[in-house]
PDB file of N, CA and C in Angstrom:
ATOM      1  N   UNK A   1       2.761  -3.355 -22.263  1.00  0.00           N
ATOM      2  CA  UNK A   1       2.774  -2.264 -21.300  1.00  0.00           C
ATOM      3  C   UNK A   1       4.102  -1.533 -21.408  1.00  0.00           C
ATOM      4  N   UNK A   2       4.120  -0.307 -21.477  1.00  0.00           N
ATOM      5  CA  UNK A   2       5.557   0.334 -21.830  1.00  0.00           C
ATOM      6  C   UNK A   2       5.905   0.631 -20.505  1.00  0.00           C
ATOM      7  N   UNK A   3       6.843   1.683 -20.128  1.00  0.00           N
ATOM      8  CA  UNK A   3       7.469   1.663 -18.685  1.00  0.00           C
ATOM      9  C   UNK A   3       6.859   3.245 -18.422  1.00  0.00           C
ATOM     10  N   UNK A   4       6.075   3.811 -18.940  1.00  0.00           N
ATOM     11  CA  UNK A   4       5.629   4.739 -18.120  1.00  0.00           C
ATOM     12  C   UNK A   4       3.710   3.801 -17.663  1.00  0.00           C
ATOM     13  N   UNK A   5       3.659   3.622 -18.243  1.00  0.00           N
ATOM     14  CA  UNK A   5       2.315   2.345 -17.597  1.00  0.00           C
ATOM     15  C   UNK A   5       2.940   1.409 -16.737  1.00  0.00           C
ATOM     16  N   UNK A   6       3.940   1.212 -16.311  1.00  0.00           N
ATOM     17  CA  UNK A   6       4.432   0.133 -15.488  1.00  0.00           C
ATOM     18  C   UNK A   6       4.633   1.173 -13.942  1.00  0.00           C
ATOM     19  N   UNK A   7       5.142   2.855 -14.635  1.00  0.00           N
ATOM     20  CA  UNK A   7       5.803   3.479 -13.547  1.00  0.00           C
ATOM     21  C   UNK A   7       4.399   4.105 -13.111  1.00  0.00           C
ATOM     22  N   UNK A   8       3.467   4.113 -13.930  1.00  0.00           N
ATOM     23  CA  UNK A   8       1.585   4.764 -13.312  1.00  0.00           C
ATOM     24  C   UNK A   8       1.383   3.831 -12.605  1.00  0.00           C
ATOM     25  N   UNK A   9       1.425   2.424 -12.979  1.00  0.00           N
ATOM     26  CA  UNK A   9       0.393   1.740 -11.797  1.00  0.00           C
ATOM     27  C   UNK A   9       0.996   1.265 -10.798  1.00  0.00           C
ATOM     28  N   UNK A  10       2.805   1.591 -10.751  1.00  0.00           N
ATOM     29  CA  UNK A  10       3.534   1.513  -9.665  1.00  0.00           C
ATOM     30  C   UNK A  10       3.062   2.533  -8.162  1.00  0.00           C
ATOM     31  N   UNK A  11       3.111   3.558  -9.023  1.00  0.00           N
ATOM     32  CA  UNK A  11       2.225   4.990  -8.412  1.00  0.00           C
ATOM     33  C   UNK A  11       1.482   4.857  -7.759  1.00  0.00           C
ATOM     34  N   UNK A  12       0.533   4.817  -8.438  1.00  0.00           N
ATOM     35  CA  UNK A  12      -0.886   3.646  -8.399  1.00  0.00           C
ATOM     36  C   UNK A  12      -1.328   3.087  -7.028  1.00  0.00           C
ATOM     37  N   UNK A  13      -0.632   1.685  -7.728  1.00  0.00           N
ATOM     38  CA  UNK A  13      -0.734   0.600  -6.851  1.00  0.00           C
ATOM     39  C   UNK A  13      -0.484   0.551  -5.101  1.00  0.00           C
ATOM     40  N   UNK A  14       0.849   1.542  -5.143  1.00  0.00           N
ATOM     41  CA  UNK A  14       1.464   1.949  -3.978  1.00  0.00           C
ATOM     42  C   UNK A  14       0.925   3.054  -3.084  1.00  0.00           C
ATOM     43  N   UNK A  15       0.204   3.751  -3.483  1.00  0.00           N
ATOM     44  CA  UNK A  15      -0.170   5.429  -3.262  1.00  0.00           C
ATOM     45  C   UNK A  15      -1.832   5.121  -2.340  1.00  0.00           C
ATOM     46  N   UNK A  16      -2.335   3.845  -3.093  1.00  0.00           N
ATOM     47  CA  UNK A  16      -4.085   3.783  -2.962  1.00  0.00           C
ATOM     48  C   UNK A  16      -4.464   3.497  -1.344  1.00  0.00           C
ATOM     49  N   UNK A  17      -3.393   2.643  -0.949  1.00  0.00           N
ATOM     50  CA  UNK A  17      -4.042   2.036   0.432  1.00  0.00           C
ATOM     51  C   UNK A  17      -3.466   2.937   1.175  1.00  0.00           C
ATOM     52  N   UNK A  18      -2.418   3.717   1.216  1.00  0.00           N
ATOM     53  CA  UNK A  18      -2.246   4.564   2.320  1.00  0.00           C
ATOM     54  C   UNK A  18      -3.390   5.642   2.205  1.00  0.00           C
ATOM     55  N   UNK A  19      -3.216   6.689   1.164  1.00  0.00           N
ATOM     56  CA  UNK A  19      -4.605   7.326   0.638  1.00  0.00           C
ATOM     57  C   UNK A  19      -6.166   6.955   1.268  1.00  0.00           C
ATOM     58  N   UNK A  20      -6.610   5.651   1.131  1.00  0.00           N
ATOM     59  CA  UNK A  20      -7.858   5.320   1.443  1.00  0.00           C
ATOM     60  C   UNK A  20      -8.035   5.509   2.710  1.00  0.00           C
ATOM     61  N   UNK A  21      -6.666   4.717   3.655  1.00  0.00           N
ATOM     62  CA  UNK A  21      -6.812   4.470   5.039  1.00  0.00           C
ATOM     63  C   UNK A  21      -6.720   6.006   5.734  1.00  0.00           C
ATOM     64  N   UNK A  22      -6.050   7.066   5.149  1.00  0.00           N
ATOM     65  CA  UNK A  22      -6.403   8.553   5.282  1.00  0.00           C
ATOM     66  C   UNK A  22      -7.579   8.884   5.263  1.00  0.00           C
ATOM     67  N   UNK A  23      -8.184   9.075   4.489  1.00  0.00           N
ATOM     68  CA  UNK A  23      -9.866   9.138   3.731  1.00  0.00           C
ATOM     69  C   UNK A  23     -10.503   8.247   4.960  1.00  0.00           C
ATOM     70  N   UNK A  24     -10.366   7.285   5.090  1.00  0.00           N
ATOM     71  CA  UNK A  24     -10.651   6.427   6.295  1.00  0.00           C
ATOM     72  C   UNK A  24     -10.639   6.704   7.494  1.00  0.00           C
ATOM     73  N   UNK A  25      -9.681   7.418   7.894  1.00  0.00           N
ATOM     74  CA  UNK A  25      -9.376   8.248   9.544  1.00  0.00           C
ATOM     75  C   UNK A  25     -10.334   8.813   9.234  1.00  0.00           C
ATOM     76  N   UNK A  26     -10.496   9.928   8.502  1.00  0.00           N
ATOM     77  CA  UNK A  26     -10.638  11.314   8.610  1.00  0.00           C
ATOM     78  C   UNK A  26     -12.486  11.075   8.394  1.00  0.00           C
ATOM     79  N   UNK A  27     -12.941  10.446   7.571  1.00  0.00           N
ATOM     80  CA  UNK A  27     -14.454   9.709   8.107  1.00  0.00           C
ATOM     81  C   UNK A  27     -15.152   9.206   9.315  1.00  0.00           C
ATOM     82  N   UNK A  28     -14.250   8.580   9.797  1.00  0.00           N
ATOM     83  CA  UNK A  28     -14.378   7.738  11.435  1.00  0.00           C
ATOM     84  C   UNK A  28     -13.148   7.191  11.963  1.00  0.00           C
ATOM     85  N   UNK A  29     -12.473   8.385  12.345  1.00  0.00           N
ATOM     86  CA  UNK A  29     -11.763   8.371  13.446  1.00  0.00           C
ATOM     87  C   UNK A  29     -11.533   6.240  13.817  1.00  0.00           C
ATOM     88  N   UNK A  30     -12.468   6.514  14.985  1.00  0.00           N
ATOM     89  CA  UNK A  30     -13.109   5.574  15.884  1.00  0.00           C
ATOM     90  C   UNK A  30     -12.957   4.326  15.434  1.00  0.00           C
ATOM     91  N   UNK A  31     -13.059   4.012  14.069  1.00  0.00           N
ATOM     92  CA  UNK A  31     -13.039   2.734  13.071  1.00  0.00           C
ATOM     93  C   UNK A  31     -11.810   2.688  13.093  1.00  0.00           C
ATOM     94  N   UNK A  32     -10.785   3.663  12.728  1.00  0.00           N
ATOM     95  CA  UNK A  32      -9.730   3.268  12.313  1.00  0.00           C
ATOM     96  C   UNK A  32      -8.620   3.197  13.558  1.00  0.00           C
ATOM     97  N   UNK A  33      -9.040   3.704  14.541  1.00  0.00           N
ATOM     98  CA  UNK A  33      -8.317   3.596  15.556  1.00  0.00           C
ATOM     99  C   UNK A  33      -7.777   2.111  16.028  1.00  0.00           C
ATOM    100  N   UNK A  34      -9.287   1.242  15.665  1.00  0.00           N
ATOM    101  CA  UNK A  34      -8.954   0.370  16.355  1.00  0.00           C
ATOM    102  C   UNK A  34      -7.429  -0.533  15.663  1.00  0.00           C
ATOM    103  N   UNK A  35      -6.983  -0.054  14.767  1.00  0.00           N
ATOM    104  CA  UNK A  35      -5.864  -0.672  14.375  1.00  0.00           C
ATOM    105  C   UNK A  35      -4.600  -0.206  14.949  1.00  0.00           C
ATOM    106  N   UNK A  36      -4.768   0.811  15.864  1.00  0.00           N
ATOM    107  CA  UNK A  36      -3.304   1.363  16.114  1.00  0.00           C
ATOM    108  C   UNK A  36      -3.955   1.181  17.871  1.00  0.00           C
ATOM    109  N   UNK A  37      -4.469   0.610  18.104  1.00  0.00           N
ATOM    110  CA  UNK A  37      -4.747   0.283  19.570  1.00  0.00           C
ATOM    111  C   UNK A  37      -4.979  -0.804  20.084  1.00  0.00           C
ATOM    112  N   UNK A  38      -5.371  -1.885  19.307  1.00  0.00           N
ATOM    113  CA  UNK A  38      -5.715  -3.705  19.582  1.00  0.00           C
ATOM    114  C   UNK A  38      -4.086  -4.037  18.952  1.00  0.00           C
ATOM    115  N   UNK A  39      -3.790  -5.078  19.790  1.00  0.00           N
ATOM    116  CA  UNK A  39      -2.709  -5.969  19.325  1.00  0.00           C
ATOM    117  C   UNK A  39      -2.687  -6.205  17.707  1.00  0.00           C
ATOM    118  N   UNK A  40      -3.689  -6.740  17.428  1.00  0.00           N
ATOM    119  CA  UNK A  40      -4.149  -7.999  16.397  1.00  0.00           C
ATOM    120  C   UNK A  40      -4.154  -6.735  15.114  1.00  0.00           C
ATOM    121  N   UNK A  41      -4.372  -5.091  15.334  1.00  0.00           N
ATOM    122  CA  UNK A  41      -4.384  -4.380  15.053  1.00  0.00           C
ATOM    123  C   UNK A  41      -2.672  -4.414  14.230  1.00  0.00           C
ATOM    124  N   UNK A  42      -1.957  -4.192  14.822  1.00  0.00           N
ATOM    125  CA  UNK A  42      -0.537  -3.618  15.000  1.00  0.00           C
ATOM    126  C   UNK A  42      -0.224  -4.919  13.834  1.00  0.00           C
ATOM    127  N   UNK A  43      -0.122  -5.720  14.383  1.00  0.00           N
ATOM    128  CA  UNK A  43       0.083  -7.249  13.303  1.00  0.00           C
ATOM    129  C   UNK A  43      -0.808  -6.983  11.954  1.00  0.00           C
ATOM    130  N   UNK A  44      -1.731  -6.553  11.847  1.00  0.00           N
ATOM    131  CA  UNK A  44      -2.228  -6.576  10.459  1.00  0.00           C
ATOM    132  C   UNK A  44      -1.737  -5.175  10.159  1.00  0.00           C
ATOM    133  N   UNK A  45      -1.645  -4.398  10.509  1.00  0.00           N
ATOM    134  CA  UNK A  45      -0.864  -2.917   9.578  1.00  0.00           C
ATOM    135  C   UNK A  45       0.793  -3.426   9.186  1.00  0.00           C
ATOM    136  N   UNK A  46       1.580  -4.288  10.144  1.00  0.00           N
ATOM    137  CA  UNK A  46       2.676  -4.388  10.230  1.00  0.00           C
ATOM    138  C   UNK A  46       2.464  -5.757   8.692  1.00  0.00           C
ATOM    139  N   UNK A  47       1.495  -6.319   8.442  1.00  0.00           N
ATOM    140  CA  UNK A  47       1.340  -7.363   7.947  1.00  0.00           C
ATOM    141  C   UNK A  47       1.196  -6.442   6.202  1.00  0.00           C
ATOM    142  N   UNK A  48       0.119  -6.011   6.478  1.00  0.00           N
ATOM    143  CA  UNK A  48       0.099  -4.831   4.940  1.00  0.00           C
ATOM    144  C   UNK A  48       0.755  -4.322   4.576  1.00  0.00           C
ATOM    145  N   UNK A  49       2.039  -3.379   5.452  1.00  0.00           N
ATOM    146  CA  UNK A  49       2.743  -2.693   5.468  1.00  0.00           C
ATOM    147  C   UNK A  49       4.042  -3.512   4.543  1.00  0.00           C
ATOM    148  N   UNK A  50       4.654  -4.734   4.994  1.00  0.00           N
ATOM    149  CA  UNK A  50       5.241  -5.457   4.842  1.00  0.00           C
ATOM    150  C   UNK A  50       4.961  -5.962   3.023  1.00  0.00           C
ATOM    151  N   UNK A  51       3.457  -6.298   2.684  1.00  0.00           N
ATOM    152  CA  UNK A  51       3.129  -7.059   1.818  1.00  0.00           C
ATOM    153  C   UNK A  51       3.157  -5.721   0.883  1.00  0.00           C
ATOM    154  N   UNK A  52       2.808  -4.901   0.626  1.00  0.00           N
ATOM    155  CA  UNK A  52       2.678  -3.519   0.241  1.00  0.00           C
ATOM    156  C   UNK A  52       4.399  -2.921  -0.207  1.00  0.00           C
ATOM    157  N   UNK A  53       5.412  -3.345   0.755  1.00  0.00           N
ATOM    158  CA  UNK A  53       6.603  -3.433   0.493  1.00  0.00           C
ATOM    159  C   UNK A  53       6.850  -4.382  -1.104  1.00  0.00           C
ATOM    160  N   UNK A  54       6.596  -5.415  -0.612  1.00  0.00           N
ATOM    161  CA  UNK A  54       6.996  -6.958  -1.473  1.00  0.00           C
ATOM    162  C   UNK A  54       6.356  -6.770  -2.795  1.00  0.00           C
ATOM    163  N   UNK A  55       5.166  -5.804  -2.947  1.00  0.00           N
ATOM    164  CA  UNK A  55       4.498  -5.439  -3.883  1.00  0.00           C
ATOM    165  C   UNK A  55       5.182  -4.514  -4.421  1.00  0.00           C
ATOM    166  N   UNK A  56       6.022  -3.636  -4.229  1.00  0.00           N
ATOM    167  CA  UNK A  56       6.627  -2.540  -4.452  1.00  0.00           C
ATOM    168  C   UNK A  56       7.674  -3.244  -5.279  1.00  0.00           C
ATOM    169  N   UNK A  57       8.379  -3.752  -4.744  1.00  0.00           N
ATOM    170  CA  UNK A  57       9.629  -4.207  -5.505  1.00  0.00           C
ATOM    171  C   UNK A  57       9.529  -5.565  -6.445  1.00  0.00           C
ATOM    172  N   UNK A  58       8.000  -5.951  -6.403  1.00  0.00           N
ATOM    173  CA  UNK A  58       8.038  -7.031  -7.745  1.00  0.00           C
ATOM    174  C   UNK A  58       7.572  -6.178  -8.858  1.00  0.00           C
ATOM    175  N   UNK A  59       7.023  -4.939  -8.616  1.00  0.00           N
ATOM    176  CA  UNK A  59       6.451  -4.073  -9.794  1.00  0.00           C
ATOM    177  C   UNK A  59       7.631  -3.717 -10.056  1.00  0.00           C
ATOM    178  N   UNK A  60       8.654  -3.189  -9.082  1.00  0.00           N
ATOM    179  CA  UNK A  60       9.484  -2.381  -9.939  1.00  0.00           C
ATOM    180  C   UNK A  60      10.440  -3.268 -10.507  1.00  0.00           C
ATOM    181  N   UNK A  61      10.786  -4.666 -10.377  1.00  0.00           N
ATOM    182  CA  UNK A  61      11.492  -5.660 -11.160  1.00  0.00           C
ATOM    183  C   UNK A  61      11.291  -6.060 -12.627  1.00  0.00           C
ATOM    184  N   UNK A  62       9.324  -5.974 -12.084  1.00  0.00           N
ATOM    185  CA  UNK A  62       8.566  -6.336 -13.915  1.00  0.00           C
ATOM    186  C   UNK A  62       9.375  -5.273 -14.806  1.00  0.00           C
ATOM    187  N   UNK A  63       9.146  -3.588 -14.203  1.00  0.00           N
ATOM    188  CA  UNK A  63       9.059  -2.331 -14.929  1.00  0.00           C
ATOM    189  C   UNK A  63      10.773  -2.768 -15.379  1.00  0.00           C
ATOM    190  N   UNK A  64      11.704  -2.876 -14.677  1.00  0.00           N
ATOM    191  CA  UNK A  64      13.272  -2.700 -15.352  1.00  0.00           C
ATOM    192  C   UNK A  64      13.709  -3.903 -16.132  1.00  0.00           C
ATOM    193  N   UNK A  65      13.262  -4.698 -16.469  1.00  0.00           N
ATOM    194  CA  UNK A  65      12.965  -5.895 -17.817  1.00  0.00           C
ATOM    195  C   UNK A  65      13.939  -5.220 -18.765  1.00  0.00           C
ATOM    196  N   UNK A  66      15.287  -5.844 -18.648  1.00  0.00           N
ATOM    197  CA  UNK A  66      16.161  -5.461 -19.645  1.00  0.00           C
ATOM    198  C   UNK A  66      15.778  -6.401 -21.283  1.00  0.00           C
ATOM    199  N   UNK A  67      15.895  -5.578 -22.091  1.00  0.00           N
ATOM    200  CA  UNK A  67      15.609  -6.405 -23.417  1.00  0.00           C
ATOM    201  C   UNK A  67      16.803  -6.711 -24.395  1.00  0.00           C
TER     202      UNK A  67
END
């Protein structure tokens, strides 16, 4: 994998779930609400949000692989 395929599916990888969960509002409201209004809600965005982080910076560790 060279480092512009490392820096696409960084893109990628990072870009999709916020994107979807957009696409997601904007379909049914009502569905997605319930995450920014139930407790258990707040803990799993804060939980993705977090893991989505941790994902971020092990891609970009693979991508800077000094040789």
């Amino acid at each position: 994998e060279t480092a512009a395929e490392g820096r696409l599916s960084l893109v990628v990888l990072t870009s999709l779930p916020p994107v979807a969960a957009l696409l997601f509002f904007l379909l049914n409201p009502l569905y997605m609400m319930k995450l920014f209004e139930d407790p258990i809600g707040h803990y799993m965005l804060g939980v993705g949000i977090l893991l989505q982080l941790i994902g971020y910076v092990i891609i970009r560790k693979i991508i800077d692989i000094k040789v």
